[in-house]
Protein backbone atom coordinates (compact mmCIF):
# COMPACT_ATOMS: atom_id res chain seq x y z
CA UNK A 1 24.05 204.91 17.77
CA UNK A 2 25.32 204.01 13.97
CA UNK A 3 26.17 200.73 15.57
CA UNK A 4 22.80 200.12 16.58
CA UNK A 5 21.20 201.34 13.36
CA UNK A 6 23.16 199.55 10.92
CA UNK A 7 22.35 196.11 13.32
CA UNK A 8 18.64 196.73 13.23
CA UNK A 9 18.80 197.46 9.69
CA UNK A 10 20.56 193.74 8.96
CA UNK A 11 18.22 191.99 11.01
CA UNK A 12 14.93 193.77 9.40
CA UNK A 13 16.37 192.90 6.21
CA UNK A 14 17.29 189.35 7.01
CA UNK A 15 13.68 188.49 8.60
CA UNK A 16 12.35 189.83 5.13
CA UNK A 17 14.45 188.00 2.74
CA UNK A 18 13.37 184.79 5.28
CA UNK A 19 9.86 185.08 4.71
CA UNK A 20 10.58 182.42 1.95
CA UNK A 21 13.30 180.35 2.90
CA UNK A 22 12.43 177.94 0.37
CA UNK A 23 13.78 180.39 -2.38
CA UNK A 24 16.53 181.20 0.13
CA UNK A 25 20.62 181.78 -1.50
CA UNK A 26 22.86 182.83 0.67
CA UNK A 27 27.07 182.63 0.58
CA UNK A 28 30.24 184.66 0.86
CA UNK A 29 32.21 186.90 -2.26
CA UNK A 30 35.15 188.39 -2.76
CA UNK A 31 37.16 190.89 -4.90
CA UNK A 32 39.10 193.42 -6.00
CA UNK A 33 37.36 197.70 -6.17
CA UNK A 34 38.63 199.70 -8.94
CA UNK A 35 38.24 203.73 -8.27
CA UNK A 36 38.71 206.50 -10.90
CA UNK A 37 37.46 210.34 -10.71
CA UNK A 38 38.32 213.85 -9.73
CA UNK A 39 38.00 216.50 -7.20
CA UNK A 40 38.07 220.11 -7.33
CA UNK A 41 38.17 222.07 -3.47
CA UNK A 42 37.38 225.84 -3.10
CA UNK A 43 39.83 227.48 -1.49
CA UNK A 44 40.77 227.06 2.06
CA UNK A 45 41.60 230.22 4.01
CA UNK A 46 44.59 229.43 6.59
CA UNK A 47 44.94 232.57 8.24
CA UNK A 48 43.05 236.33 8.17
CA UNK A 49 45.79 237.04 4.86
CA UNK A 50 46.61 233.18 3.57
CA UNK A 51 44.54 230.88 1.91
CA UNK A 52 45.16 227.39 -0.11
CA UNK A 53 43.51 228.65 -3.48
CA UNK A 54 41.13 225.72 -5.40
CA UNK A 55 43.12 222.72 -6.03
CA UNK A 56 41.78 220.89 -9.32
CA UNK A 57 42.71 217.09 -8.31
CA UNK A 58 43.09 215.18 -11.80
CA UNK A 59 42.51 211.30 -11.98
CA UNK A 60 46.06 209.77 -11.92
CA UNK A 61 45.49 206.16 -13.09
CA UNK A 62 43.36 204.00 -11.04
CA UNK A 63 43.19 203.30 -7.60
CA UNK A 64 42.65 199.48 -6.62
CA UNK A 65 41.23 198.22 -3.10
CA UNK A 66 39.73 194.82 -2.11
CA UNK A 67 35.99 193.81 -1.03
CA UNK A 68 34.20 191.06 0.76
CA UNK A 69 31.43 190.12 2.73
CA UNK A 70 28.65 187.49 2.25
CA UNK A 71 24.92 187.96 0.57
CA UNK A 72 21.56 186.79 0.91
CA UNK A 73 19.26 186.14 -2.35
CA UNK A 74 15.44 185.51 -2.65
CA UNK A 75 14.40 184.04 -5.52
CA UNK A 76 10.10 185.49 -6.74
CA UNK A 77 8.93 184.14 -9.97
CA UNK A 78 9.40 187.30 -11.82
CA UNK A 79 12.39 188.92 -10.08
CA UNK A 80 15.17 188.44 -7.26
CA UNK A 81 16.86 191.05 -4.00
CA UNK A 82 20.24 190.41 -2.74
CA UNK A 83 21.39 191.74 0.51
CA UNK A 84 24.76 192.13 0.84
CA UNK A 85 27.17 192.87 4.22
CA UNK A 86 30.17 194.27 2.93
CA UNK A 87 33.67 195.74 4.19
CA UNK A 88 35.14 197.54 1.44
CA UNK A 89 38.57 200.07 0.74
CA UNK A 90 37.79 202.00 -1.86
CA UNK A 91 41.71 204.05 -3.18
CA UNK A 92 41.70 206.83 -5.35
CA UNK A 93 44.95 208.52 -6.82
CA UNK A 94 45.39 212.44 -7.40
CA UNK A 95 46.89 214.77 -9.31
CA UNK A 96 47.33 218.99 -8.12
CA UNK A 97 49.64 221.34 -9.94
CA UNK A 98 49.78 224.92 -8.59
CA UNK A 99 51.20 228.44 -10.36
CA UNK A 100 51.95 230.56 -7.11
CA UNK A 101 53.93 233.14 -5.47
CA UNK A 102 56.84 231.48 -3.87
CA UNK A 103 56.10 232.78 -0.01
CA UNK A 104 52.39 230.85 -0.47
CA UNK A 105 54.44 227.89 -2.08
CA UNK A 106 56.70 227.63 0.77
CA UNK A 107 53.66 227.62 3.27
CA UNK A 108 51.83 224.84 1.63
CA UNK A 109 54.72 222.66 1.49
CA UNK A 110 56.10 223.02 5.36
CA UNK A 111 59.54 224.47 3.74
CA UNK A 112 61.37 227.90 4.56
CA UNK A 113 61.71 230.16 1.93
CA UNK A 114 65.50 230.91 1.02
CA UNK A 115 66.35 234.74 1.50
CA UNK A 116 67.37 235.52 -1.02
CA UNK A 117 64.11 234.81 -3.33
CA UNK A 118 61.41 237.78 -3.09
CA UNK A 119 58.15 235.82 -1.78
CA UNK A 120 55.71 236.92 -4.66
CA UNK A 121 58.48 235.06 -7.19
CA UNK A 122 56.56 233.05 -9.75
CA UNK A 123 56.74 229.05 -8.37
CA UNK A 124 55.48 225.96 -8.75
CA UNK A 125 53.54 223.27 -6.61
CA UNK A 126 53.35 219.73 -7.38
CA UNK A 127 50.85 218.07 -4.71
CA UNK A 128 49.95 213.96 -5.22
CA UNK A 129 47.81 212.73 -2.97
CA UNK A 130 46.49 208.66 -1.93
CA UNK A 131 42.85 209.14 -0.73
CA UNK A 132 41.61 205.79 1.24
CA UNK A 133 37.89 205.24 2.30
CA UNK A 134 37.29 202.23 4.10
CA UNK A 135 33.68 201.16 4.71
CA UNK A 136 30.99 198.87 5.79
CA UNK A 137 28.31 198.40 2.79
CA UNK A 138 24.94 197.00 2.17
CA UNK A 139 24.04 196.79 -0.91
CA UNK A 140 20.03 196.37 -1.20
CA UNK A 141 19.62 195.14 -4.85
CA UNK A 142 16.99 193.80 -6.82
CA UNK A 143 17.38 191.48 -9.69
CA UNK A 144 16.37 189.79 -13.14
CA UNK A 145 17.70 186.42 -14.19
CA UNK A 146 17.81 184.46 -17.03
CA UNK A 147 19.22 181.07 -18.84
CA UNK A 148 17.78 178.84 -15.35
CA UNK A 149 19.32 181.43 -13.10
CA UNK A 150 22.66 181.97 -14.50
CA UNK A 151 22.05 185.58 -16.03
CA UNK A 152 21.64 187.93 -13.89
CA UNK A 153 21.54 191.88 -13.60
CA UNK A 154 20.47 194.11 -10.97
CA UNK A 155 20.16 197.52 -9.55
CA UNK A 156 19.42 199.23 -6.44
CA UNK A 157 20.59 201.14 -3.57
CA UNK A 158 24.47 200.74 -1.37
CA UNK A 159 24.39 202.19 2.19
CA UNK A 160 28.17 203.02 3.23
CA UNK A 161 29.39 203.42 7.08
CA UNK A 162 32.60 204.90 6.79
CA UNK A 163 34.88 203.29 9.09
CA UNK A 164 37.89 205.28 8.16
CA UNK A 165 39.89 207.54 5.74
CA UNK A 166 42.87 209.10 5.40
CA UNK A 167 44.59 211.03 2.54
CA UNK A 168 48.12 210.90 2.39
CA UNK A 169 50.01 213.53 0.17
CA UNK A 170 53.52 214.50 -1.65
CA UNK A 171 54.71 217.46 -2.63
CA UNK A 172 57.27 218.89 -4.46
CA UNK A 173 57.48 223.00 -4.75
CA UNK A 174 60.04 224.28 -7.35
CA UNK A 175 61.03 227.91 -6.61
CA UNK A 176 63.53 230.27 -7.98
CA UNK A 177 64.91 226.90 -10.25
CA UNK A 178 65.66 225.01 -6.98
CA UNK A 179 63.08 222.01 -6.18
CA UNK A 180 61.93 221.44 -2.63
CA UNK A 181 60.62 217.81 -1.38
CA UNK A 182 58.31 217.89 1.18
CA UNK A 183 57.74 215.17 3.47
CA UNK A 184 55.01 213.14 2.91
CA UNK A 185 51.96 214.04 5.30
CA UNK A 186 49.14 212.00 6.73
CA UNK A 187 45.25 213.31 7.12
CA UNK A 188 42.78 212.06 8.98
CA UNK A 189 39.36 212.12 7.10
CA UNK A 190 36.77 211.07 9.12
CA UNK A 191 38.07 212.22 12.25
CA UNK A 192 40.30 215.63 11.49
CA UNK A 193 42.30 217.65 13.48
CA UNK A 194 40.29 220.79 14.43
CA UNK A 195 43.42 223.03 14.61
CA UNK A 196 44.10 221.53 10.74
CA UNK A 197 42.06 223.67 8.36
CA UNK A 198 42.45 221.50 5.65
CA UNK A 199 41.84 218.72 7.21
CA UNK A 200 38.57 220.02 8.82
CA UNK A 201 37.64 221.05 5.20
CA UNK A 202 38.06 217.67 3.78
CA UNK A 203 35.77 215.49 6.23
CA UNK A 204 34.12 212.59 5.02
CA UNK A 205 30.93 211.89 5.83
CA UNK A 206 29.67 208.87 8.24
CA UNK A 207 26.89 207.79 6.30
CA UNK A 208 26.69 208.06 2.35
CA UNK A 209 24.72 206.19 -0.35
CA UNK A 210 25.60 205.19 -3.96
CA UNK A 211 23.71 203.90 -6.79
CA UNK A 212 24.72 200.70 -7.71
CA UNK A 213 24.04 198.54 -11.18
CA UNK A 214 25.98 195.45 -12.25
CA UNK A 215 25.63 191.39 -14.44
CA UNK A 216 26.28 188.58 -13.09
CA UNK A 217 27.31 184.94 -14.15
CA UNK A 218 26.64 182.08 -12.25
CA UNK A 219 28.60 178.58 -13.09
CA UNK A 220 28.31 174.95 -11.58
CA UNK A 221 25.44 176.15 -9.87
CA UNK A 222 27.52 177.27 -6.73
CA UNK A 223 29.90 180.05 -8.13
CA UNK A 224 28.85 183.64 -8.66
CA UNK A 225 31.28 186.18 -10.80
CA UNK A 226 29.51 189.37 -10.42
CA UNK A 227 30.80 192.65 -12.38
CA UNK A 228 29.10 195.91 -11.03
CA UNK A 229 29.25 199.84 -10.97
CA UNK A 230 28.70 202.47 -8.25
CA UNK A 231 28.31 206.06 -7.80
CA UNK A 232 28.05 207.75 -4.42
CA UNK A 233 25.21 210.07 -5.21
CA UNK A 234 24.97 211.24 -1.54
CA UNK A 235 28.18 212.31 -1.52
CA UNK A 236 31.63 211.96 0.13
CA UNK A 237 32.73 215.24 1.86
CA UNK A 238 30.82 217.05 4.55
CA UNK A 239 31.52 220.27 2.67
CA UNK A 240 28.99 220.33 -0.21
CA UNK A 241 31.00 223.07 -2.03
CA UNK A 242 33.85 219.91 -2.72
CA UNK A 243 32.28 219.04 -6.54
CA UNK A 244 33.86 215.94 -8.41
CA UNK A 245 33.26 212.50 -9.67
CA UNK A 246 33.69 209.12 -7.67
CA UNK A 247 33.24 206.00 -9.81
CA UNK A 248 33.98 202.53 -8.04
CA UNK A 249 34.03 199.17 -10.25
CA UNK A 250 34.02 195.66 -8.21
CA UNK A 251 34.55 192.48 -9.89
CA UNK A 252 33.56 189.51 -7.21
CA UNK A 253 33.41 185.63 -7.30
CA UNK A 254 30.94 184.55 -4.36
CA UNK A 255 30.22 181.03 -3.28
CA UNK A 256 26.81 179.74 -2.92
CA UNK A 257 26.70 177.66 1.01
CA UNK A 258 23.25 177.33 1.14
């Protein structure tokens, strides 16, 4: 049924931007995605007497992905909109540290607890995790240009189809002086395990929207290096008690075919 939507939604936007095919730009881009934010998740209860208590997921650096897709730009007098058909992965990386008893520490990282250590003793959990979000975008934008055309800035809405996500995570529990290493685990985001109640907590969404501004430069009138800036304002997680920030930065060169 997505299918279906998203196809009718290209072609209704494609017979629009034809209405004046005189004015007509159209080509392919490419580039890389820059990601940066944070996530903080309630807790997660486990069982009837465990639960994973809020995990306050710290930007660790930046998290790079790639972009491309081809665009569609009519030209007014006054003003300009660019359709764009994108795939996109979008990466962000994550930082968790935890101050728990040792028995909780011991569940969350899939290890047994020696015998010797008493399982309310003070411990520590490490958790890093990879988050990956790989969509289908269109980016409806409309536009001002200046100096002939070669300015330009613009603004508008991006519709994003998830295709697929996954969060893959490594952690390292410290108990009693002695340091555990997990193995690392795979989650499926978009489609999770029902039996997994972190996973089930974490589910993306199908459909989102971000807000989307950005400049661009074009040179020897075929050659576009756009630099942009998006926010998913609709948000990412099915679970509207999941609060953080999402920031995504896309630098793209695009080539003008007709």
């Amino acid at each position: 049924m997505k299918q279906v939507q998203l196809t009718a939604l290209v072609l209704l936007i494609g017979s629009t931007l034809a209405m004046g095919q005189q004015k007509l730009e159209g080509g392919i881009k490419g580039g890389p995605t820059f990601t940066h934010g944070y996530t903080t998740i309630p807790s997660i209860p486990l069982s009837a007497n465990v639960a994973i208590p809020q995990l306050d997921n710290k930007s660790n650096g930046i998290g790079t992905g790639y972009s491309f897709g081809i665009w569609g730009r009519q030209n007014f007098d006054r003003f300009y909109i660019q359709v764009e058909v994108d795939y996109n992965q979008f990466m962000l990386k994550q930082k968790a540290n935890l101050t728990i008893p040792a028995g909780l520490a011991a569940v969350l990282s899939g290890l047994s607890l020696p015998p010797a250590v008493p399982a309310q003793t003070p411990a520590t959990v490490n958790i890093t995790s990879t988050s990956t979000l790989e969509s289908f975008n269109i980016p409806i934008l409309f536009g001002k240009r200046w100096s002939d055309g070669k300015i330009r800035a613009f603004v508008g809405p991006n519709l994003l189809f998830t295709r697929k996500a996954e969060a893959k995570r490594s952690t390292t529990a410290t108990i009693a002086g002695l340091t555990f290493n997990a193995p690392e685990t795979t989650s499926d985001l978009k489609n999770p395990n029902p039996q997994n109640p972190s996973e089930r907590a974490l589910e993306v969404k199908s459909f989102t929207y971000a807000a989307e501004v950005g400049v661009g430069y074009t040179f020897l009138n075929r050659l576009d290096v756009d630099a942009r800036y998006a926010l998913p304002v609709g948000g990412v997680y099915k679970d509207k008690n999941i609060k953080g920030y999402l920031g995504i930065a896309t630098l793209s060169l695009g080539l003008r075919l007709f």
